[in-house]
Every structure is written in structure tokens, then in C-alpha cells.
N, C-alpha and C. Protein backbone atom coordinates (compact mmCIF):
# COMPACT_ATOMS: atom_id res chain seq x y z
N UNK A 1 23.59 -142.90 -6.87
CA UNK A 1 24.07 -144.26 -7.01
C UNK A 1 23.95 -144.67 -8.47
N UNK A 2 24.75 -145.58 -8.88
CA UNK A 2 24.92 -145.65 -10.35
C UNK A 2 25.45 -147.35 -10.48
N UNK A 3 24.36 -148.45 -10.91
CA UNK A 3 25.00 -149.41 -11.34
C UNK A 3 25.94 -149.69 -12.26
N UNK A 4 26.84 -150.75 -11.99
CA UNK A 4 28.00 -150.91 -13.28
C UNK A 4 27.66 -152.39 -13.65
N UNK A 5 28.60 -152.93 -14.47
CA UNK A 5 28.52 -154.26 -15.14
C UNK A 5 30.15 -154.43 -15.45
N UNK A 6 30.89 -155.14 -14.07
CA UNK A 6 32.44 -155.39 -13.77
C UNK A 6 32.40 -156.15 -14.95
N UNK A 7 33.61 -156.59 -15.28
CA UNK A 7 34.03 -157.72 -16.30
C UNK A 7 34.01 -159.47 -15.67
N UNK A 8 33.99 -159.37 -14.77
CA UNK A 8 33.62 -160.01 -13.55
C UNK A 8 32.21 -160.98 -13.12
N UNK A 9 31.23 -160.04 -13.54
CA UNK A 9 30.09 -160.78 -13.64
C UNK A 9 29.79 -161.83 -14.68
N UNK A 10 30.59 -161.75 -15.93
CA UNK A 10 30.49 -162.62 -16.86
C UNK A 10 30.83 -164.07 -15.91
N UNK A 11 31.62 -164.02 -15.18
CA UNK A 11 32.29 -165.17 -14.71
C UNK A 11 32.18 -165.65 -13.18
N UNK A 12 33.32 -164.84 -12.46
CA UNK A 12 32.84 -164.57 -10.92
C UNK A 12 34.02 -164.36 -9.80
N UNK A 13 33.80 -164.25 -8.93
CA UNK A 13 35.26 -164.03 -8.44
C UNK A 13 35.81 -165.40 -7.23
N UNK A 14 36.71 -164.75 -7.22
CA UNK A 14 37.69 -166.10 -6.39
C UNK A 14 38.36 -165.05 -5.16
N UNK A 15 37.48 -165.41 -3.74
CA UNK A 15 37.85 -164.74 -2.71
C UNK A 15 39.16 -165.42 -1.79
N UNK A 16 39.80 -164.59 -1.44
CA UNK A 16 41.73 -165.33 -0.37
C UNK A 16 41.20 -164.80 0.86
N UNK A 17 41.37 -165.47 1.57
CA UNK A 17 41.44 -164.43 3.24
C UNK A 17 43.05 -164.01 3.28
N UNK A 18 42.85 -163.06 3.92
CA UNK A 18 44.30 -162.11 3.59
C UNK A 18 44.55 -162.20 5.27
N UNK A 19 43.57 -162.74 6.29
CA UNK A 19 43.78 -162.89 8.02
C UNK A 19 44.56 -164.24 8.00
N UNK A 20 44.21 -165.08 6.90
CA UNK A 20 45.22 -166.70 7.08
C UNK A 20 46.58 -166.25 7.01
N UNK A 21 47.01 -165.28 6.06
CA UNK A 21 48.45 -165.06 5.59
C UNK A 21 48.71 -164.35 6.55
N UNK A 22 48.22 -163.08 6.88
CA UNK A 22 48.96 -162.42 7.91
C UNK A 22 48.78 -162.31 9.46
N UNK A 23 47.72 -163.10 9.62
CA UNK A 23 47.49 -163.17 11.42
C UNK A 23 47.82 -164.94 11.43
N UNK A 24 46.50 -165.69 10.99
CA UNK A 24 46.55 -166.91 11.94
C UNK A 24 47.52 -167.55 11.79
N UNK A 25 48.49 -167.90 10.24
CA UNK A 25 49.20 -168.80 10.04
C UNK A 25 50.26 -168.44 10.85
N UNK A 26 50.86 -167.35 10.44
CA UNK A 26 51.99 -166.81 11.85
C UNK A 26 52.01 -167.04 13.26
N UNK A 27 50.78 -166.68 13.55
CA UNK A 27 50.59 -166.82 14.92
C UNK A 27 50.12 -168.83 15.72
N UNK A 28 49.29 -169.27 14.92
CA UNK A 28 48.85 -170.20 15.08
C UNK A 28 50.06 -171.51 14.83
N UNK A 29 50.89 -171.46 13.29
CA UNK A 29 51.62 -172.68 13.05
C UNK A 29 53.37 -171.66 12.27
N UNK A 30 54.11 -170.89 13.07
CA UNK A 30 55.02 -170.50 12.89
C UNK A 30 55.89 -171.81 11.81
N UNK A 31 55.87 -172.75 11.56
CA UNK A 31 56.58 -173.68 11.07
C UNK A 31 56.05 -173.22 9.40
N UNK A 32 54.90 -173.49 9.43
CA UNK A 32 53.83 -173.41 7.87
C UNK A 32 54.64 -171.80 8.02
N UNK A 33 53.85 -170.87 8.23
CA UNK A 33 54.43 -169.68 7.81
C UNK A 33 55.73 -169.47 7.47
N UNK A 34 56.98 -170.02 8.16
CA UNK A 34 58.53 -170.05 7.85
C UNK A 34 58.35 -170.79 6.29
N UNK A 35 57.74 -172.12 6.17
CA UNK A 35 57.59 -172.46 4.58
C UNK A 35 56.98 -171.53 3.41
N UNK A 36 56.33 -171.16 4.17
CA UNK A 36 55.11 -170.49 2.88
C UNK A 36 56.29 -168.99 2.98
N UNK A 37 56.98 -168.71 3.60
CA UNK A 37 57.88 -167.29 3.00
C UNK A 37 56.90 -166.01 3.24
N UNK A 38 57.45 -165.39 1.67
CA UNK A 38 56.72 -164.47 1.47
C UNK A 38 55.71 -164.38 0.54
N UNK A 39 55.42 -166.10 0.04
CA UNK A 39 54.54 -166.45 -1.03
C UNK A 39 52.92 -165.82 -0.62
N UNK A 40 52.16 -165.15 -1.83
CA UNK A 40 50.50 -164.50 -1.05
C UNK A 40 49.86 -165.60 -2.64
N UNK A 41 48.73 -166.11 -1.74
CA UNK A 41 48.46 -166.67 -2.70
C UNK A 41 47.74 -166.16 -3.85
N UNK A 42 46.99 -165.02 -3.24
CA UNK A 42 46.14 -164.55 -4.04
C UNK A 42 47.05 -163.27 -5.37
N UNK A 43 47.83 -163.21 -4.62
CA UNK A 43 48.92 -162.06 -5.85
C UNK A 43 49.37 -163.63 -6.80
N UNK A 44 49.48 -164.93 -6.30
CA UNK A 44 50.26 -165.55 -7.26
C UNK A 44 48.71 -166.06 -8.52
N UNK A 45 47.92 -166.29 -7.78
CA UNK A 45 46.37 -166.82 -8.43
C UNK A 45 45.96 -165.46 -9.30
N UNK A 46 46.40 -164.67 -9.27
CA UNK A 46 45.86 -163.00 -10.04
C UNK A 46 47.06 -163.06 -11.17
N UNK A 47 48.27 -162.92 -10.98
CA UNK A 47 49.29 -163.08 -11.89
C UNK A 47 49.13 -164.40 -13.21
N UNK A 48 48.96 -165.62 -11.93
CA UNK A 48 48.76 -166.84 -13.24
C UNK A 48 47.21 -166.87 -13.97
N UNK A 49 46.31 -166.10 -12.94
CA UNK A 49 44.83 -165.65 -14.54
C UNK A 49 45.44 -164.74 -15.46
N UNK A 50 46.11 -163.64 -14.86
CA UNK A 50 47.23 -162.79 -16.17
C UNK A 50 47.73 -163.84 -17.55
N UNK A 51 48.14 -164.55 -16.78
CA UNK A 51 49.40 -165.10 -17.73
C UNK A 51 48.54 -166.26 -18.54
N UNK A 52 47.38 -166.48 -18.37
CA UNK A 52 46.79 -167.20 -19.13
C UNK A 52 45.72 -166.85 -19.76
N UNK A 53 45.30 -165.60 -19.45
CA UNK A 53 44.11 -164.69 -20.32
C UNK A 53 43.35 -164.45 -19.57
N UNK A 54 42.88 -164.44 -18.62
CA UNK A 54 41.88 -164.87 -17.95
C UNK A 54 41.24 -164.40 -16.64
N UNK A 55 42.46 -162.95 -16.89
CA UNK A 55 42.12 -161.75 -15.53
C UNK A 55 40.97 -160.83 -16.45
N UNK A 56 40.24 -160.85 -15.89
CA UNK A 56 39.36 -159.43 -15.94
C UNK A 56 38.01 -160.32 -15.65
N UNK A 57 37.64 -161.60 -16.55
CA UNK A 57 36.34 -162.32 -16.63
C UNK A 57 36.56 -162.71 -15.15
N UNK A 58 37.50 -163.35 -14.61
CA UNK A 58 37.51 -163.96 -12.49
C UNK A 58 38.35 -162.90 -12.51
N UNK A 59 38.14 -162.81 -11.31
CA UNK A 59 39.08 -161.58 -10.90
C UNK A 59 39.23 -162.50 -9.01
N UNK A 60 40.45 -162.70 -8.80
CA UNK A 60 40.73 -162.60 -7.35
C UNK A 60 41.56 -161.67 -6.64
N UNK A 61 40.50 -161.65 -5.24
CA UNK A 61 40.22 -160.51 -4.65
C UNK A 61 40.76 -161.46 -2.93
N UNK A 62 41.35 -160.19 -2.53
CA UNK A 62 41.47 -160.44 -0.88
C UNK A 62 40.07 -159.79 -0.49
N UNK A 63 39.77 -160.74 0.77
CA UNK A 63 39.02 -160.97 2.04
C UNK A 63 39.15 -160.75 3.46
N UNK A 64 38.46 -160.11 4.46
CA UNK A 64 38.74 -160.80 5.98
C UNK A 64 38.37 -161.64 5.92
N UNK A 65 38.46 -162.23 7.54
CA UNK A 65 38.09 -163.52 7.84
C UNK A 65 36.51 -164.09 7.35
N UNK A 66 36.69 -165.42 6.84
CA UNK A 66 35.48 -165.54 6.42
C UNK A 66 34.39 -166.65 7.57
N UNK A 67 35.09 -166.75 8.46
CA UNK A 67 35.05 -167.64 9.97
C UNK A 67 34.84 -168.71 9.60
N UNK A 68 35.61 -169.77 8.99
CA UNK A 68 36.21 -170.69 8.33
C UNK A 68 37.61 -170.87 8.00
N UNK A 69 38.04 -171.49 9.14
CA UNK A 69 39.59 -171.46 9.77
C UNK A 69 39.86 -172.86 9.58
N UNK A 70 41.11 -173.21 9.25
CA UNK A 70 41.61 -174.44 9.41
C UNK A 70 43.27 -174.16 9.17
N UNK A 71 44.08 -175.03 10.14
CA UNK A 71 45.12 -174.83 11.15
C UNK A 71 45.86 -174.67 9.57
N UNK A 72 47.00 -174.05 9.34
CA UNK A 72 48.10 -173.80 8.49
C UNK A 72 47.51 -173.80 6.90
N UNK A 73 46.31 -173.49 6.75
CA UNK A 73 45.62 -173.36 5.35
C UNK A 73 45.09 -172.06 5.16
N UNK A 74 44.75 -171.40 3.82
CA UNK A 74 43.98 -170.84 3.42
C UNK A 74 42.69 -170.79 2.71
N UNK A 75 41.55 -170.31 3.28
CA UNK A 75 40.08 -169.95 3.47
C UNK A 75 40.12 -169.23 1.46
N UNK A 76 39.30 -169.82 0.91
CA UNK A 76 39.03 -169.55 -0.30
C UNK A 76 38.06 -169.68 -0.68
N UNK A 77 37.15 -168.79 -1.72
CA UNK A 77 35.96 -169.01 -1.50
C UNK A 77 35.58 -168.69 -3.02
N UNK A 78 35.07 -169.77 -4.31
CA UNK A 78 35.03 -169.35 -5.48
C UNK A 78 33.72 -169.27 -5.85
N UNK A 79 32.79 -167.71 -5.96
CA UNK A 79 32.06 -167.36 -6.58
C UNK A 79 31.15 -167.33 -7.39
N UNK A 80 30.59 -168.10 -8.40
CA UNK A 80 30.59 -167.86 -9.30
C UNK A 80 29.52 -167.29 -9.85
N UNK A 81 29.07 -166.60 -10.74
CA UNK A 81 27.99 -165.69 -11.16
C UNK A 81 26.74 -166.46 -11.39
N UNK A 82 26.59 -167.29 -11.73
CA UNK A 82 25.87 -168.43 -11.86
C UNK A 82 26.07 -169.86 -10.92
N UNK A 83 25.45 -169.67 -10.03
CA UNK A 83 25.62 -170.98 -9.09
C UNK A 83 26.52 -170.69 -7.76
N UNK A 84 26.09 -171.96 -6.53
CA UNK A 84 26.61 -171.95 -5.67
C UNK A 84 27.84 -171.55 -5.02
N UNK A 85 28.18 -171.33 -4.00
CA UNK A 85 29.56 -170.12 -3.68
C UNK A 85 30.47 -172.02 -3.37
N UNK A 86 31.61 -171.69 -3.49
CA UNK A 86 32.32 -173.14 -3.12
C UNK A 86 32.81 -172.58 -1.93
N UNK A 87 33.84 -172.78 -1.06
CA UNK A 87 34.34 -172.78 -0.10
C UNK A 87 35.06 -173.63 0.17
N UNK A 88 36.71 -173.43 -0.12
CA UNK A 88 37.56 -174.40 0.85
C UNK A 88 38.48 -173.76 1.60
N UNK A 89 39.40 -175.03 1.78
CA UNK A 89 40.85 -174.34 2.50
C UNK A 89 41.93 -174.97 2.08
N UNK A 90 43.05 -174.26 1.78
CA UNK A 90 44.02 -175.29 0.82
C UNK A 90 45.42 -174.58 1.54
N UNK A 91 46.41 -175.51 0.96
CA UNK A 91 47.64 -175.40 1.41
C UNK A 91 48.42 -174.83 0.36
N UNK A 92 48.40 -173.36 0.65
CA UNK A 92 48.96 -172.60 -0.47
C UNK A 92 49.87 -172.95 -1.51
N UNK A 93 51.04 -173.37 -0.87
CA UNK A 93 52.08 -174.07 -1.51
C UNK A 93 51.85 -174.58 -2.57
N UNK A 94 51.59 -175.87 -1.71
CA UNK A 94 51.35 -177.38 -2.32
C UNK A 94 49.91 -177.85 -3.07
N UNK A 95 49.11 -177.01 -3.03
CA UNK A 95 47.48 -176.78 -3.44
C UNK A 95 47.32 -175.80 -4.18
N UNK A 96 48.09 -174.62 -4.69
CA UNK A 96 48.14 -173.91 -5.68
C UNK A 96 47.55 -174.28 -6.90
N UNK A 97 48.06 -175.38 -7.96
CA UNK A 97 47.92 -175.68 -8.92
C UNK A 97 46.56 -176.76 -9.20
N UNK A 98 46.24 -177.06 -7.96
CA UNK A 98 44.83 -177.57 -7.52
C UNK A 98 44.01 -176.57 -7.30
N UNK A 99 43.89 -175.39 -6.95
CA UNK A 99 42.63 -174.84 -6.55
C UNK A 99 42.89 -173.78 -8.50
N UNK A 100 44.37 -173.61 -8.76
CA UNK A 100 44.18 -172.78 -9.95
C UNK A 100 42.87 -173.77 -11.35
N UNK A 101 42.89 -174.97 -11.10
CA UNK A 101 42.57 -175.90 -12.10
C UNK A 101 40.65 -175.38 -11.48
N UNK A 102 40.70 -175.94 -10.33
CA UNK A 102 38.85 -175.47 -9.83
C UNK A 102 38.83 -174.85 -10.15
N UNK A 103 39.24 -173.13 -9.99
CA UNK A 103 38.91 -171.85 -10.58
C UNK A 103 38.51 -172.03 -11.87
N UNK A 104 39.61 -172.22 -12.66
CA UNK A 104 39.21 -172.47 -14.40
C UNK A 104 38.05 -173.10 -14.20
N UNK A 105 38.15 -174.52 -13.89
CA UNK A 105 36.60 -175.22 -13.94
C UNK A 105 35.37 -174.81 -13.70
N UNK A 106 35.25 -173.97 -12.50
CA UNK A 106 33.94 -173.52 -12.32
C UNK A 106 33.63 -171.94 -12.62
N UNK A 107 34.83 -171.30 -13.27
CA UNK A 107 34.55 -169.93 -13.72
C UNK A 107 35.20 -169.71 -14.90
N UNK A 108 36.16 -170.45 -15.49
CA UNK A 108 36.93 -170.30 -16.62
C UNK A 108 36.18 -170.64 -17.72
């Protein structure tokens, strides 16, 4: 066994449940899923830390279920290396640019 030191620990990570996108929302609220497409939030939250510098220090990562469900949302859970784990649930879409701003805040 061999410890490492991710780029990651400087900062912390930002967990997606990957069961909201592809089991419950489908199954549970077919309407939300027809909106949300083929949008993943966590490929769009990894791309926009890309595009602003800021992939390697957070890094987001898919999850299973974290048994913290709420009807047509996604289970998110931000990390951080220093201090308390957050935990919400947001509306991918429309909450995108709200949970991208927390991230920065509490790990950026």
C-alpha cells in the first residue's frame, strides 16, 4: 500500500449522485427528466472548473446513492478538506450556476 497526495486535497471534492440522473429522476418524475435531456450535471460542473482553472484543486466526482433523495433533484455533496461535508439537492438545470458559485465558495 502506498499513500498519495491527489491535487484534490489542497481543496476538496464535490460529490453528484449519478442514481438521481439515471434511475430516480426517470423513473420517479418522467416530466423533470424529459427537461433535464441529456444534460449530467456533474460532466457540466467538471468542464466549467476546466474552463475557469480550477479542475485538479476540486475535482467532481460521481456517486451512488447517498440516501438523500428529493423528488426531481440532484443529491450533491461538497467536501471540503478542511471542514464540514455540505449536502444538498438542487435542480440541475435551473441551480447549476448556484451550486457552481458554493463550490467556488467553500473550495475555490
Amino acid at each position: 500500500m502506498q499513500e498519495v497526495k491527489p491535487k484534490w486535497l489542497r481543496s476538496g471534492l464535490v460529490l453528484v449522485c449519478e442514481r438521481c440522473f439515471k434511475e430516480r429522476i426517470p423513473e420517479e418524475d418522467p416530466d423533470v427528466a424529459e427537461r433535464i435531456g441529456d444534460f449530467h450535471l456533474r460532466n457540466w460542473l467538471k468542464e466549467r472548473l476546466k474552463a475557469e482553472g480550477r479542475w485538479g484543486p476540486i475535482r467532481a466526482i460521481s456517486t451512488s446513492c447517498m440516501d438523500v433523495c428529493a423528488r426531481g433533484r440532484v443529491t450533491v455533496c461538497i467536501e471540503p478538506q478542511n471542514g464540514e461535508p455540505i449536502v444538498i439537492v438542487v435542480d440541475p438545470l435551473e441551480e447549476r450556476e448556484t451550486l457552481y458559485e458554493r463550490v467556488v465558495k467553500e473550495l475555490g
